[in-house]
Protein backbone atom coordinates (compact mmCIF):
# COMPACT_ATOMS: atom_id res chain seq x y z
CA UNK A 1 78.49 83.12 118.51
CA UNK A 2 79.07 85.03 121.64
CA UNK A 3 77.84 88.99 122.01
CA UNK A 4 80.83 91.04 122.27
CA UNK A 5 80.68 94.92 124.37
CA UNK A 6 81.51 97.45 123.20
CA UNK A 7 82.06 101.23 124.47
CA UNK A 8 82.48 104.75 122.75
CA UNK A 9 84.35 107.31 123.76
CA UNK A 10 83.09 110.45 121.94
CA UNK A 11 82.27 114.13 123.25
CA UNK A 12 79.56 115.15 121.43
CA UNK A 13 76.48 113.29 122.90
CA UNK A 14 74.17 113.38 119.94
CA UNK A 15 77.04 111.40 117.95
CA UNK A 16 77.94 109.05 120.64
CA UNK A 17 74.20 108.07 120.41
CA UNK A 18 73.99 107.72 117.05
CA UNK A 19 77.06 105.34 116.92
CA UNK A 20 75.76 103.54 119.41
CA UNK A 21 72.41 102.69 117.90
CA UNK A 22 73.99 101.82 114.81
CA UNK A 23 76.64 99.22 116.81
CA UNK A 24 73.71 97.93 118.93
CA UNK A 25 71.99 97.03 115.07
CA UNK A 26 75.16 94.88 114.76
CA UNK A 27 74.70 91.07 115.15
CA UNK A 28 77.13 89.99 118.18
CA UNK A 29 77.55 92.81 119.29
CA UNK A 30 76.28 95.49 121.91
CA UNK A 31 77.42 98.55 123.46
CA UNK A 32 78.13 98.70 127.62
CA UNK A 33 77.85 102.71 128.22
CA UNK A 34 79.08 105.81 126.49
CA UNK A 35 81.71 108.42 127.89
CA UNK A 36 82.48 111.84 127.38
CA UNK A 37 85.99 111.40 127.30
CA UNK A 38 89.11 109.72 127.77
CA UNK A 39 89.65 110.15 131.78
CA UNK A 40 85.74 108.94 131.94
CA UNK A 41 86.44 105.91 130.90
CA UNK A 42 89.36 105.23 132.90
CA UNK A 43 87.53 106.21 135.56
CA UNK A 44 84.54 103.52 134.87
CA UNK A 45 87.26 100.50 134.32
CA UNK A 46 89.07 101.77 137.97
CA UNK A 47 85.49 101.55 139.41
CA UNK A 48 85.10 98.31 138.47
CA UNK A 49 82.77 99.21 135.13
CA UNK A 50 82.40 96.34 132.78
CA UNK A 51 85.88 95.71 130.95
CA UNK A 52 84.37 96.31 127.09
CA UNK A 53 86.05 94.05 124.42
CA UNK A 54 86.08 97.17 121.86
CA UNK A 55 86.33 100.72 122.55
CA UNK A 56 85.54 102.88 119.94
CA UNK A 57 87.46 106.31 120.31
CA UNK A 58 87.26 109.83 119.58
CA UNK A 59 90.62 111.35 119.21
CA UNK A 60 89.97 115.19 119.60
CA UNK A 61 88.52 115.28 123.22
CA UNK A 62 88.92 117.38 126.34
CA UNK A 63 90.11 116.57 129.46
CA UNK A 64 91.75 113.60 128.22
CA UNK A 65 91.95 112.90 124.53
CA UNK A 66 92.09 109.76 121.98
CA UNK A 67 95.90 109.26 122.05
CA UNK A 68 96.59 109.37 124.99
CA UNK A 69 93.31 107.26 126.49
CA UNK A 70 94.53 104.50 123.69
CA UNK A 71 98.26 104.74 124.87
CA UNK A 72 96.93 104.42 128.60
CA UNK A 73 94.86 101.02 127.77
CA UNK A 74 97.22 99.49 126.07
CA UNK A 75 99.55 99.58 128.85
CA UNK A 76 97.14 99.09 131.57
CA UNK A 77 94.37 96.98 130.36
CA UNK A 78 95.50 95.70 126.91
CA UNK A 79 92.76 93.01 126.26
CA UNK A 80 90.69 96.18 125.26
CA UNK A 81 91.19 96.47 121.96
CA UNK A 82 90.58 100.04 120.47
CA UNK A 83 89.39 101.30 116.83
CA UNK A 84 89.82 104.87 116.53
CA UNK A 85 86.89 106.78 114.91
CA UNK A 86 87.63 110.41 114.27
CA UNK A 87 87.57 113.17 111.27
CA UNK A 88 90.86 113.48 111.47
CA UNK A 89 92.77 112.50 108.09
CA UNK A 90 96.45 113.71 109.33
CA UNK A 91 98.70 110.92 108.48
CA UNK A 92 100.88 112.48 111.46
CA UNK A 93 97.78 111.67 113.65
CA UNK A 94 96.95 107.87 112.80
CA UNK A 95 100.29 107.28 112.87
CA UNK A 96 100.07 108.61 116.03
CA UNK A 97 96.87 106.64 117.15
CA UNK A 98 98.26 103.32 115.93
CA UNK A 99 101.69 104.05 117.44
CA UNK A 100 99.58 104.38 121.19
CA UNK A 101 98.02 100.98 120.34
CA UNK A 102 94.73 101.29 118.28
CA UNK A 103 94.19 98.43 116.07
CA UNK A 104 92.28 99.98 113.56
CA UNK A 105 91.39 103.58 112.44
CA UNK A 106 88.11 104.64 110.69
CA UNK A 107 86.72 108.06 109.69
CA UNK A 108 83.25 109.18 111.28
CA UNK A 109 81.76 108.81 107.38
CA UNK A 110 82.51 105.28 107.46
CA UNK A 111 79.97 103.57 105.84
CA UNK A 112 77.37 100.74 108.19
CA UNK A 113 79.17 98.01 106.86
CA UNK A 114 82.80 98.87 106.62
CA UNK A 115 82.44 99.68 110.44
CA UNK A 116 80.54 96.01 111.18
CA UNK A 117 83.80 94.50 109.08
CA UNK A 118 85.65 96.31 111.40
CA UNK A 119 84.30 95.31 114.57
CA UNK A 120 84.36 91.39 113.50
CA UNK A 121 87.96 91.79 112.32
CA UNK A 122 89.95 93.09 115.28
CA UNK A 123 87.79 90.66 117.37
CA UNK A 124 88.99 87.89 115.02
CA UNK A 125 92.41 88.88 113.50
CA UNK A 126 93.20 91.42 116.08
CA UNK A 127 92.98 94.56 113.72
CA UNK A 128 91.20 96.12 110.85
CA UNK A 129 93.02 98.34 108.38
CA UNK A 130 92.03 100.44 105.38
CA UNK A 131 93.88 100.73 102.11
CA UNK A 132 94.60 103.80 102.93
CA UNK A 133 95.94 103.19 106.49
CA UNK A 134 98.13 100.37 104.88
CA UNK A 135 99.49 102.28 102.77
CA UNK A 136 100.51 105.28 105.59
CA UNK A 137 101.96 102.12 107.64
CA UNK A 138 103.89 101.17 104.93
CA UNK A 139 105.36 104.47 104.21
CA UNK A 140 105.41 105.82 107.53
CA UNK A 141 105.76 103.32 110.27
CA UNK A 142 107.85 101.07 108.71
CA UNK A 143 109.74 103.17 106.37
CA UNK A 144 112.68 100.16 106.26
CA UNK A 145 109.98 98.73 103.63
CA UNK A 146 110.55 101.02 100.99
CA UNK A 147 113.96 101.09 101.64
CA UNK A 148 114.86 97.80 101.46
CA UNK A 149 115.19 97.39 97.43
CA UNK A 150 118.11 98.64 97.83
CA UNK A 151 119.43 95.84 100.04
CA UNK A 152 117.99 93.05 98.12
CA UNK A 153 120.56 90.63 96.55
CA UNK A 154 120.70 90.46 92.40
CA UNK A 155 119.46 86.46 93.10
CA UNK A 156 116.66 87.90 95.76
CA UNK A 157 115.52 89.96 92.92
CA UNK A 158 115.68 86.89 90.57
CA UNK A 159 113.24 84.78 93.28
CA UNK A 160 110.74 87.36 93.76
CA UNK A 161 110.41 87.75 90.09
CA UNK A 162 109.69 84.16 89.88
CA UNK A 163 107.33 84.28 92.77
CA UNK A 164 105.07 86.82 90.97
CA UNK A 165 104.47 83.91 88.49
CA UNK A 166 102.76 80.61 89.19
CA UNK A 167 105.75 78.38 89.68
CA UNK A 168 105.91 76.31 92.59
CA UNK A 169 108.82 77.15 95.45
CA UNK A 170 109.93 73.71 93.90
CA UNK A 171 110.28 74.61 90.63
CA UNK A 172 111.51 77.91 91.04
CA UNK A 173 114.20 76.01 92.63
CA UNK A 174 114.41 74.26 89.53
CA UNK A 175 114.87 77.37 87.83
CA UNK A 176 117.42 79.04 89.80
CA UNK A 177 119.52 75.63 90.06
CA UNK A 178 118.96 75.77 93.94
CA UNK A 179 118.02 73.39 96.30
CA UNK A 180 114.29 73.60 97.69
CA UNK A 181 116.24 74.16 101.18
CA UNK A 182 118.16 77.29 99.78
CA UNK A 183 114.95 78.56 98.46
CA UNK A 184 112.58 78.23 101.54
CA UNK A 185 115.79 80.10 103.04
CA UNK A 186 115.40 82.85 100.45
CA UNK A 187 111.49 83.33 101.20
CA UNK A 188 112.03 83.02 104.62
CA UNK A 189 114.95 85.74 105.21
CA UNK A 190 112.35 88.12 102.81
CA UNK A 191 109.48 87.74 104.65
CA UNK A 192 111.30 88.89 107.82
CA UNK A 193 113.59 91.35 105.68
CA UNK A 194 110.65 92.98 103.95
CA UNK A 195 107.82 92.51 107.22
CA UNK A 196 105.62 90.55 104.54
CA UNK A 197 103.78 87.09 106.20
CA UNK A 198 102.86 85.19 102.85
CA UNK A 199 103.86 84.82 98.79
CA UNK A 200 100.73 87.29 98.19
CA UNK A 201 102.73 90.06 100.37
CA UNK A 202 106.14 89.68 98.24
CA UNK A 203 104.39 89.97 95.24
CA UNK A 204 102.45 93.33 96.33
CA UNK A 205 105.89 94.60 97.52
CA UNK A 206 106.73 93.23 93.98
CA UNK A 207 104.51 95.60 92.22
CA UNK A 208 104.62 98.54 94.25
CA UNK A 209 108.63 98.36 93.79
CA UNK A 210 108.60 97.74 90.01
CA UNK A 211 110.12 94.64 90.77
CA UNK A 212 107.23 92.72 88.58
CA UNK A 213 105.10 94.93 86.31
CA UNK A 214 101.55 93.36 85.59
């Protein structure tokens, strides 16, 4: 497996080394060079500096801070992929940070091996999210989500129900006298109405919506 680079982006120097250490512990992975701040870095990638896969970012920063550094990548150099790391908790701010383009946001307390998850997954899915920042997508970025009980049909209500059980899509068909081609159109048209990609994400909107009590 190849070693991936990564770079930090933090202010205070004593933390930036500390980080970096514990990345450089990481199998696959090693850290490039550390900046000071957001217009630092952009100044390294101008002058040619080594393009890191991962750039870890501080958000409060001078000069030029974690927003607007992120927002700047992705528009300029977007096969950098950035994971913010910060002490900020403001769901106004990650919403903020993942808005500009990060593609995952951790606290500085994040514990060794939540960050090393982290790392592997937005190299290998493309972004790593916490429970926490799930749930402030779900509420916040996409607030159509929570609205959208409200536009389900009584018979898309009827289908979800039966997807929160272990019936096949072929014998739920069975169930609601449809054809298996009506029903893949059902599960279709709610994965795009309801931003879900699989059965597992209909049946967590399932729950959360009182749809389908456990």
């Amino acid at each position: 497996m190849e070693t991936h680079s990564v770079v930090i982006v933090e202010d205070h120097l004593l933390l930036s080394q500390a980080i970096s250490s514990l990345v450089n512990s990481f199998n696959h992975f090693n850290v490039s060079y550390l900046c000071s701040n957001g217009q630092e870095l952009i100044n390294k990638l101008k002058a040619n500096a080594k393009k890191p896969d991962i750039v870890l970012m501080d958000i409060n920063m001078p000069i030029m801070n974690g927003i607007e550094t992120t927002l700047f990548l992705k528009n300029n150099y977007p096969n950098i992929k950035v994971i913010a790391l910060s002490v900020e908790e403001s769901e106004d701010i990650i919403i903020k940070m993942l808005k500009a383009g990060a593609k995952g946001y951790l606290l500085k307390d994040v514990e060794k091996d939540i960050l090393e998850t982290a790392l592997f997954d937005v190299i290998n899915k493309g972004f790593y999210h916490t429970q926490n920042v799930t749930n402030i997508l779900i509420n916040s970025l996409n607030p159509e989500y929570k609205n959208n009980q409200n536009n389900l049909k009584e018979r898309e209500i009827e289908f979800i129900k039966h997807v929160c059980t272990e019936l096949t899509y072929k014998e739920i068909a069975e169930k609601m006298f449809l054809s298996p081609k009506t029903i893949d159109g059902y599960r279709d048209s709610l994965f795009y109405k309801l931003q879900v990609k699989n059965r597992i994400g209909l049946v967590i909107y399932a729950i959360k919506n009182k749809i389908y009590n456990i």
